[in-house]
PDB file of N, CA and C in Angstrom:
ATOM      1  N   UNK A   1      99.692  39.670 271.406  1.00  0.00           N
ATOM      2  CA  UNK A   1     100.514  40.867 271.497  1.00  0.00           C
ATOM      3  C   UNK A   1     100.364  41.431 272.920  1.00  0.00           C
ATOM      4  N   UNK A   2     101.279  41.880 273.440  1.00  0.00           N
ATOM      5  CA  UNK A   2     101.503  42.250 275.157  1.00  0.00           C
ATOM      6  C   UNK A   2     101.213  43.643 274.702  1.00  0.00           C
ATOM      7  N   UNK A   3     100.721  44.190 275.727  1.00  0.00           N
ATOM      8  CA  UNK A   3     100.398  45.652 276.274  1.00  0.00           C
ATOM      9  C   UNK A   3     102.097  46.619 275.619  1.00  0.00           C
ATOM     10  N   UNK A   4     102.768  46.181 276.170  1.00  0.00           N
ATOM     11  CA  UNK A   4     103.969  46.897 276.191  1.00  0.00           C
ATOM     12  C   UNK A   4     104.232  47.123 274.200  1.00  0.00           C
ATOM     13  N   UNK A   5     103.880  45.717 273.765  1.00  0.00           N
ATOM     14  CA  UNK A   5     104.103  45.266 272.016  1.00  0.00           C
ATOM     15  C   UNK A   5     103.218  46.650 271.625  1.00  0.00           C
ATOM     16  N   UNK A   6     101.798  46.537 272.208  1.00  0.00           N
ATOM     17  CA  UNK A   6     100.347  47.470 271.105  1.00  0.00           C
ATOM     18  C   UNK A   6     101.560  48.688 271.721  1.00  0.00           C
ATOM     19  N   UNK A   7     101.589  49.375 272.639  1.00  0.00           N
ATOM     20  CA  UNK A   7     102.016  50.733 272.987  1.00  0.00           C
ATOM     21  C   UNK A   7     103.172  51.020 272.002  1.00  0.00           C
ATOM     22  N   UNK A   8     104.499  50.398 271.642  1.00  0.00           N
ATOM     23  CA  UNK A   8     105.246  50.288 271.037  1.00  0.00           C
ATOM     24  C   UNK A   8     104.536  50.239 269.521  1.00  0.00           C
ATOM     25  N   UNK A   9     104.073  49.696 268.813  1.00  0.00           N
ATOM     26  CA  UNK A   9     102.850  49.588 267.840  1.00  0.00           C
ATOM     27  C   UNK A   9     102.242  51.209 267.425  1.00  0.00           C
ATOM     28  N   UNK A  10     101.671  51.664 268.474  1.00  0.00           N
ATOM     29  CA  UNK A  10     101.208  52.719 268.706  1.00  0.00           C
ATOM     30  C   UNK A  10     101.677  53.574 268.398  1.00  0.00           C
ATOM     31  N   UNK A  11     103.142  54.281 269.056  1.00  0.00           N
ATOM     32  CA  UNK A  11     103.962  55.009 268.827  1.00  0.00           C
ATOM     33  C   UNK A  11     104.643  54.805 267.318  1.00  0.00           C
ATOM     34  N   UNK A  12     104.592  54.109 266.849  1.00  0.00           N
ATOM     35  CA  UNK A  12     105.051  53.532 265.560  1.00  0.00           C
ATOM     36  C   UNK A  12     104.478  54.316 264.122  1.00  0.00           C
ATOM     37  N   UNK A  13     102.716  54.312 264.552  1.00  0.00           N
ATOM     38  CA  UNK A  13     101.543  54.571 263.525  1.00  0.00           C
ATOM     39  C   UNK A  13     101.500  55.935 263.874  1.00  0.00           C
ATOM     40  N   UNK A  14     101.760  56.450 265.117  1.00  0.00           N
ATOM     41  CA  UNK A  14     101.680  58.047 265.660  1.00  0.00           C
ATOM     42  C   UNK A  14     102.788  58.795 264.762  1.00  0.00           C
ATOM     43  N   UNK A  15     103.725  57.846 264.467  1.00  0.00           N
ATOM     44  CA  UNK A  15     105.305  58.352 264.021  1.00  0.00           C
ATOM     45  C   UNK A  15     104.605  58.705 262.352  1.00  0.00           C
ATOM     46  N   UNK A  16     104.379  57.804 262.126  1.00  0.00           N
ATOM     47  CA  UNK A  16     103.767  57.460 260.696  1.00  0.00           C
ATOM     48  C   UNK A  16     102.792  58.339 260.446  1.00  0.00           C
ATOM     49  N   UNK A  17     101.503  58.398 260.570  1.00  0.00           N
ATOM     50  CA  UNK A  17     100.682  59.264 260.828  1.00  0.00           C
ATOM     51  C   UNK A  17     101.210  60.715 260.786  1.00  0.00           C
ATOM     52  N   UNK A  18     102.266  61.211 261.381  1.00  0.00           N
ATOM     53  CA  UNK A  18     102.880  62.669 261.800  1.00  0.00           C
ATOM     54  C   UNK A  18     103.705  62.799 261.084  1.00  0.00           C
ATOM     55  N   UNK A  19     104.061  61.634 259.874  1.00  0.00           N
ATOM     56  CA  UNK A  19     105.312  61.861 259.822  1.00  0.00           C
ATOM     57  C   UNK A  19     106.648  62.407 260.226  1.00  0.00           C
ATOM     58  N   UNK A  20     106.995  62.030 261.419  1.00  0.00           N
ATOM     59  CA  UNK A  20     107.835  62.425 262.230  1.00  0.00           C
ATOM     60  C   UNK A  20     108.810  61.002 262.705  1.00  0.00           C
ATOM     61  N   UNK A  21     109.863  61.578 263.636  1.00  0.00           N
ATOM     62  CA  UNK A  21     110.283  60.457 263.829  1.00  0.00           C
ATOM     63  C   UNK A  21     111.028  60.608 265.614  1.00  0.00           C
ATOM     64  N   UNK A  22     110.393  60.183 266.273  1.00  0.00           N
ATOM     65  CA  UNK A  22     110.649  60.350 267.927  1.00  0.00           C
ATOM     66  C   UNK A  22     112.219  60.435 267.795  1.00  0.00           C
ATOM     67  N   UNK A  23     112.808  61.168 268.391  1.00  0.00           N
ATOM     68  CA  UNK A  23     114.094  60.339 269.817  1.00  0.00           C
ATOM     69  C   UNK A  23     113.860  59.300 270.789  1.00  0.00           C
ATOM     70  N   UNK A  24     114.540  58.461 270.515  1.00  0.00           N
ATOM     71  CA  UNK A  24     114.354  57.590 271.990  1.00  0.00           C
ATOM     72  C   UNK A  24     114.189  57.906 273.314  1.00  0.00           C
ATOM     73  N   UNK A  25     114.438  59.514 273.456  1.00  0.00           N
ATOM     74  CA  UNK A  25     114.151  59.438 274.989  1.00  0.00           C
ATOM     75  C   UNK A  25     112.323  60.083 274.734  1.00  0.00           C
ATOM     76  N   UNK A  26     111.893  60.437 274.108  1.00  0.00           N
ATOM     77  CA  UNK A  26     110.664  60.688 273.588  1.00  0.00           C
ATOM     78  C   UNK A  26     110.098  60.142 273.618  1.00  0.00           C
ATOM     79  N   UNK A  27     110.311  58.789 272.550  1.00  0.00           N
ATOM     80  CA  UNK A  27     109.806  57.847 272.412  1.00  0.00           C
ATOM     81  C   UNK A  27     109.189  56.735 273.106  1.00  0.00           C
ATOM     82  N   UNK A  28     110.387  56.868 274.053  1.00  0.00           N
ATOM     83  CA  UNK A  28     110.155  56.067 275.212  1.00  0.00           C
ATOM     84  C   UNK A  28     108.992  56.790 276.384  1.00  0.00           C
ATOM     85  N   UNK A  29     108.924  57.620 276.634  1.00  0.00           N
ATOM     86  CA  UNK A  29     107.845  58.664 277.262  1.00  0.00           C
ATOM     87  C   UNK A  29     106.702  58.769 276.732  1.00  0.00           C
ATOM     88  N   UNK A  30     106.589  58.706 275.224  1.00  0.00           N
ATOM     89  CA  UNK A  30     105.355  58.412 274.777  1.00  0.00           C
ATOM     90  C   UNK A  30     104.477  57.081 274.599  1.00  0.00           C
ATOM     91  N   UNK A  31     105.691  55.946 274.856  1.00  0.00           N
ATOM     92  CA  UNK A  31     105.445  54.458 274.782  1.00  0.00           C
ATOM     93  C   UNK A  31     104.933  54.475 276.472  1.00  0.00           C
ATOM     94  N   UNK A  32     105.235  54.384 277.653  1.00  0.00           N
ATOM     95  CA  UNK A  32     104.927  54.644 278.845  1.00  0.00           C
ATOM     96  C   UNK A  32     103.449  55.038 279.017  1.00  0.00           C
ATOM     97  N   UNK A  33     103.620  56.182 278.433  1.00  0.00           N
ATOM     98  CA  UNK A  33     102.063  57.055 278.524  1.00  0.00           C
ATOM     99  C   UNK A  33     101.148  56.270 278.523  1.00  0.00           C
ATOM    100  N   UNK A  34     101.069  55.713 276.720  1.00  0.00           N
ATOM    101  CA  UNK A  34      99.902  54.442 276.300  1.00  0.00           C
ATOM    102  C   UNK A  34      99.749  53.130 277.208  1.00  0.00           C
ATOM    103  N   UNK A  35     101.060  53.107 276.903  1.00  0.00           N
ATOM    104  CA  UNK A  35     101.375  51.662 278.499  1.00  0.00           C
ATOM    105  C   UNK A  35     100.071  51.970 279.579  1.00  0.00           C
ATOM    106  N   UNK A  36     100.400  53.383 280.188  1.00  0.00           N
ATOM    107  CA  UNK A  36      99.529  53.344 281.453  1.00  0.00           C
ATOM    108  C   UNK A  36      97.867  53.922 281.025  1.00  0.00           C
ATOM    109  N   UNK A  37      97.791  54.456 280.165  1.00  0.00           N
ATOM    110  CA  UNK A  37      96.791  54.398 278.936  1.00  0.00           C
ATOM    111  C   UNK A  37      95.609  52.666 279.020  1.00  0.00           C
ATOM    112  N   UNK A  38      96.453  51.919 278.632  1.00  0.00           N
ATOM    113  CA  UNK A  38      96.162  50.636 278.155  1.00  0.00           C
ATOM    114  C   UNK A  38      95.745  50.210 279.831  1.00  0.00           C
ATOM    115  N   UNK A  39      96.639  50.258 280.499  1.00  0.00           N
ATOM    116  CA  UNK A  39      96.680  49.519 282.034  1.00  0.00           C
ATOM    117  C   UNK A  39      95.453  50.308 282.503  1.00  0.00           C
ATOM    118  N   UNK A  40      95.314  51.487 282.668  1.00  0.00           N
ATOM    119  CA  UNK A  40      94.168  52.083 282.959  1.00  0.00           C
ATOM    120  C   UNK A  40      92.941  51.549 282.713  1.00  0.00           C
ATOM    121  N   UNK A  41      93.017  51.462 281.247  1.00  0.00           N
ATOM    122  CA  UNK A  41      91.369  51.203 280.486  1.00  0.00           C
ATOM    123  C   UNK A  41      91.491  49.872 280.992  1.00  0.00           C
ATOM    124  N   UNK A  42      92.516  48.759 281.094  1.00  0.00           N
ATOM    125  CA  UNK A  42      91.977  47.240 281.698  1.00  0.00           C
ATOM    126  C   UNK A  42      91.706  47.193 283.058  1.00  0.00           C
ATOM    127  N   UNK A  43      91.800  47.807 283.789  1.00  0.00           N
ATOM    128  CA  UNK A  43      91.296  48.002 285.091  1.00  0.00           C
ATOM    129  C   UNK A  43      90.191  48.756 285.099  1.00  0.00           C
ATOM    130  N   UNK A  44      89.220  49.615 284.408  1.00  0.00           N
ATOM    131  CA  UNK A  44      87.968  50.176 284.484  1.00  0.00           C
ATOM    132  C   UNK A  44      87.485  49.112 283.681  1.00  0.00           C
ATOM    133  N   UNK A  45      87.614  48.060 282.545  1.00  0.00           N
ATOM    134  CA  UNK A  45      86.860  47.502 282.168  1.00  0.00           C
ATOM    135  C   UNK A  45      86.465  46.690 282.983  1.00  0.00           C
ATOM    136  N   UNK A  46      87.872  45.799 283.847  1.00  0.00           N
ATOM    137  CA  UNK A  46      87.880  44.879 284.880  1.00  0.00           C
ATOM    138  C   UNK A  46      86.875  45.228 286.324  1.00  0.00           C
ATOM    139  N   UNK A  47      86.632  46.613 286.224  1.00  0.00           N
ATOM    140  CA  UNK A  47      85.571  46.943 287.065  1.00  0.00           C
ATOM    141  C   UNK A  47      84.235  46.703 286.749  1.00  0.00           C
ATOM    142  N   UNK A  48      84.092  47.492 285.621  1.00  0.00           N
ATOM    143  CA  UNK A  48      82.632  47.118 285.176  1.00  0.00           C
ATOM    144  C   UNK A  48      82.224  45.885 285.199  1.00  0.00           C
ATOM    145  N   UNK A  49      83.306  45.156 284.693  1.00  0.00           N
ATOM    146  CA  UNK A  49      83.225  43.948 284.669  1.00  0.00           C
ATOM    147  C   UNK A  49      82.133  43.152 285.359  1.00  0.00           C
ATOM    148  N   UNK A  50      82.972  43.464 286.502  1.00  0.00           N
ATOM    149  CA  UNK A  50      82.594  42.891 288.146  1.00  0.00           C
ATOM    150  C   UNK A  50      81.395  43.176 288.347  1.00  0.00           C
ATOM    151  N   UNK A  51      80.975  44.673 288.457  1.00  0.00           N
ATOM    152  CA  UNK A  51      79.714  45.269 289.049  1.00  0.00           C
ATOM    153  C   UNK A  51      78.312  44.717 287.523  1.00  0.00           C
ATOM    154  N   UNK A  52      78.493  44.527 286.625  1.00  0.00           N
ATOM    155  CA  UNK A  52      77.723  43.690 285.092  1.00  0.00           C
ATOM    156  C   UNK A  52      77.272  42.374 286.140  1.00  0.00           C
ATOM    157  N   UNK A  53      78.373  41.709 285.861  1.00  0.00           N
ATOM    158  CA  UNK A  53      78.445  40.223 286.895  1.00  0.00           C
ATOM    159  C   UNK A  53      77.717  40.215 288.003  1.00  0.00           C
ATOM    160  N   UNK A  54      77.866  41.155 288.813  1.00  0.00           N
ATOM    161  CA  UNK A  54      77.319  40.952 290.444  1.00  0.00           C
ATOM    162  C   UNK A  54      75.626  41.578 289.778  1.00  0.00           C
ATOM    163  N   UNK A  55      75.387  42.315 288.969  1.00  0.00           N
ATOM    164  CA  UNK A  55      74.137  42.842 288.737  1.00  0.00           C
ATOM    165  C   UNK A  55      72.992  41.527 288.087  1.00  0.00           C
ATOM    166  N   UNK A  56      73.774  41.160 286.915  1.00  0.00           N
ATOM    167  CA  UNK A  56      73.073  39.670 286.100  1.00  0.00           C
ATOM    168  C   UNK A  56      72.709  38.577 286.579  1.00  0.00           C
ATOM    169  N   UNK A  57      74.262  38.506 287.326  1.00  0.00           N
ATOM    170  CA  UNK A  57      74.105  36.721 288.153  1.00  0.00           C
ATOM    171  C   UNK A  57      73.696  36.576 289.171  1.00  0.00           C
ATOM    172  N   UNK A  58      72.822  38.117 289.726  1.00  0.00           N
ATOM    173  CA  UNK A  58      72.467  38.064 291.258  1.00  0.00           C
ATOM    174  C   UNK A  58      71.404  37.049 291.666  1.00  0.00           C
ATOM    175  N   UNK A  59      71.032  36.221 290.818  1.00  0.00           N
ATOM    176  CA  UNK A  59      69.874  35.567 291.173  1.00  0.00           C
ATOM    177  C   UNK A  59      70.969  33.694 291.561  1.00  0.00           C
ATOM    178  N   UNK A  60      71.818  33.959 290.774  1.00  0.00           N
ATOM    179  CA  UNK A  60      72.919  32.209 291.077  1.00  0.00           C
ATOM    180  C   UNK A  60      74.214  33.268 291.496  1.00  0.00           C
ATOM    181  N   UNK A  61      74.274  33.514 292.975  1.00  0.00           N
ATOM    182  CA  UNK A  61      75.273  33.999 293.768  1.00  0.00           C
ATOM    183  C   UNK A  61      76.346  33.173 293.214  1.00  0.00           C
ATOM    184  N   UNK A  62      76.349  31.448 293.023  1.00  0.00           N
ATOM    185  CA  UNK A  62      77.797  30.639 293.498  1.00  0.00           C
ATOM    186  C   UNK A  62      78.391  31.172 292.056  1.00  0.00           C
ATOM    187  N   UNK A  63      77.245  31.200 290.696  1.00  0.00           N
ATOM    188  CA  UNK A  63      78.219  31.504 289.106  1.00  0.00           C
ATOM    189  C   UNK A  63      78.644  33.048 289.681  1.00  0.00           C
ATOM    190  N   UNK A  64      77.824  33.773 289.774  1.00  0.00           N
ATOM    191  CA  UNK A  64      78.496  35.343 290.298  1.00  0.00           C
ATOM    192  C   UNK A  64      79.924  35.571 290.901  1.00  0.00           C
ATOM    193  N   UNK A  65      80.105  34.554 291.715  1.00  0.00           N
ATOM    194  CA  UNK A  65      81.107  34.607 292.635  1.00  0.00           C
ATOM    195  C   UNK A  65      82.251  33.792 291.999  1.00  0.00           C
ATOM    196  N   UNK A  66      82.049  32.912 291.109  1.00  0.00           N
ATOM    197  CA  UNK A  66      83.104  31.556 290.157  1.00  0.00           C
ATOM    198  C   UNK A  66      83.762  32.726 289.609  1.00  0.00           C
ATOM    199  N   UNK A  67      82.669  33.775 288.456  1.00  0.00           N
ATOM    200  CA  UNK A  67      83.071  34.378 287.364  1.00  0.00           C
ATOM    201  C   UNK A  67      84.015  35.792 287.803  1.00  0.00           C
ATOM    202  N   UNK A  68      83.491  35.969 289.280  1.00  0.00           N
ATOM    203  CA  UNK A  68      84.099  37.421 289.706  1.00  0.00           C
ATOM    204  C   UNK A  68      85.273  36.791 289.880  1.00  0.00           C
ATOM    205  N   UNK A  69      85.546  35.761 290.998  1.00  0.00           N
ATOM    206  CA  UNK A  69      86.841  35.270 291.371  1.00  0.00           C
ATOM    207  C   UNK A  69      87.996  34.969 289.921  1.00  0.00           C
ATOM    208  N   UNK A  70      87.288  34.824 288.854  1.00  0.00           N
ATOM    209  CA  UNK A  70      88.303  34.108 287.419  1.00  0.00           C
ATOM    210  C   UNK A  70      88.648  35.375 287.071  1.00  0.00           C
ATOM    211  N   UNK A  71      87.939  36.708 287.232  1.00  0.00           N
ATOM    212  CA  UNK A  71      88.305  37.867 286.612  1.00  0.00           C
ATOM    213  C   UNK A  71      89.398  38.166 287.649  1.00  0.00           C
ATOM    214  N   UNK A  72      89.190  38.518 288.611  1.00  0.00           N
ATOM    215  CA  UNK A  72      90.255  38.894 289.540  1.00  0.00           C
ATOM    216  C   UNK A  72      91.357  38.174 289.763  1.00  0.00           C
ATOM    217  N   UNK A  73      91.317  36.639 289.257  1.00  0.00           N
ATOM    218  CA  UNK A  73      92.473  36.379 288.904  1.00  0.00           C
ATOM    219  C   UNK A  73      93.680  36.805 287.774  1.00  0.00           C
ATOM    220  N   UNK A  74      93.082  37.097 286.752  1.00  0.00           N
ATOM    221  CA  UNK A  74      93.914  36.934 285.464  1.00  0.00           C
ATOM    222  C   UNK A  74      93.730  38.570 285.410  1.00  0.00           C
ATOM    223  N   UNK A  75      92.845  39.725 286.601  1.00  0.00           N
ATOM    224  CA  UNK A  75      93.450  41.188 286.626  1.00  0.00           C
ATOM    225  C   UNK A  75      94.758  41.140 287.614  1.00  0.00           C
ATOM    226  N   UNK A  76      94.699  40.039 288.543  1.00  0.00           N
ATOM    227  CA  UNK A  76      95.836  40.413 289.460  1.00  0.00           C
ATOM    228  C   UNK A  76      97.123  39.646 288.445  1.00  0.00           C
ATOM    229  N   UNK A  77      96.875  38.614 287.865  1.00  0.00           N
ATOM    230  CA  UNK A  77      97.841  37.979 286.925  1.00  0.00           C
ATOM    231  C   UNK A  77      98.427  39.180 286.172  1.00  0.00           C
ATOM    232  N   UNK A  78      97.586  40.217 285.230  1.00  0.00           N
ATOM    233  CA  UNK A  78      97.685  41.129 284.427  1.00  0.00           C
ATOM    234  C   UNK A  78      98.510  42.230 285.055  1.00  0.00           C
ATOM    235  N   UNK A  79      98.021  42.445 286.355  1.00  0.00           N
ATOM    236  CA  UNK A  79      98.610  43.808 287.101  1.00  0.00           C
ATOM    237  C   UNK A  79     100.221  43.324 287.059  1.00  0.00           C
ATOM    238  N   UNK A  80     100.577  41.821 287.353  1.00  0.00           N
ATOM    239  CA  UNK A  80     102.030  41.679 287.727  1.00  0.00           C
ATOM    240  C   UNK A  80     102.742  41.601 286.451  1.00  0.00           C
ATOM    241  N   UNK A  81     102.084  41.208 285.316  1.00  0.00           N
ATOM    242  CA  UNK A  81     102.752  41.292 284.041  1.00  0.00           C
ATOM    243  C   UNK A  81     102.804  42.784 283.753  1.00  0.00           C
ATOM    244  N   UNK A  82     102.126  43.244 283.918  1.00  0.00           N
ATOM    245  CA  UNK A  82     102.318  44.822 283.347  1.00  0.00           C
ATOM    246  C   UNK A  82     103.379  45.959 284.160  1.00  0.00           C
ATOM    247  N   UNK A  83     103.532  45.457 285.498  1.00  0.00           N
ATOM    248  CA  UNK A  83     104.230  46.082 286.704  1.00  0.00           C
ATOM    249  C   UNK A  83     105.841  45.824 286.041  1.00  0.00           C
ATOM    250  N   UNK A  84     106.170  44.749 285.510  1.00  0.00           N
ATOM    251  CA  UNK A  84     107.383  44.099 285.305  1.00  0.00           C
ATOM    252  C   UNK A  84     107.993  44.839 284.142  1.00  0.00           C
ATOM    253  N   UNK A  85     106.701  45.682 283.175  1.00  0.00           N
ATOM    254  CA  UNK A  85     107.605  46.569 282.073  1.00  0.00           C
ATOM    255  C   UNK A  85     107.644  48.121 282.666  1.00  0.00           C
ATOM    256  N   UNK A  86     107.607  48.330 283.833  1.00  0.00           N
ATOM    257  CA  UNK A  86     107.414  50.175 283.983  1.00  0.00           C
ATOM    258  C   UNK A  86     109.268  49.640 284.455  1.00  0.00           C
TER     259      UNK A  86
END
């Protein structure tokens, strides 16, 4: 499920939950929100990430540096998939 799917998801159970039922231009403003919600929290995890990694593996620099480089791939992969739904 894509970021954009859970946010949409989200707004769905919020609707439900409140029993209420958005307008689309609402809706759409509240789907956004979580969007950058979601994008947020994967970029502070993607931090910690890093600084966990550089703290553990400091003793085998080359795995430290394999595992940082694979994360920063598939966050910069992530950043361009997520850029493509705002």
């Amino acid at each position: 499920m894509t970021l954009s799917e859970t946010a949409e998801a989200a707004v769905r159970n919020i609707e439900t939950a409140l029993s209420i039922s958005l307008e689309d231009e609402k809706k759409q403003k509240v789907t956004k929100a979580i969007e950058k919600a979601l994008i947020d929290a994967v970029l502070e995890i993607s931090s910690t990430s890093t600084k966990v990694i550089s703290q553990c593996c400091s003793a085998d620099k080359d795995m430290a540096h394999k595992i940082n480089d694979e994360i920063e791939r598939n966050k910069k992969a992530l950043i361009a998939n997520l850029s493509s739904f705002r």
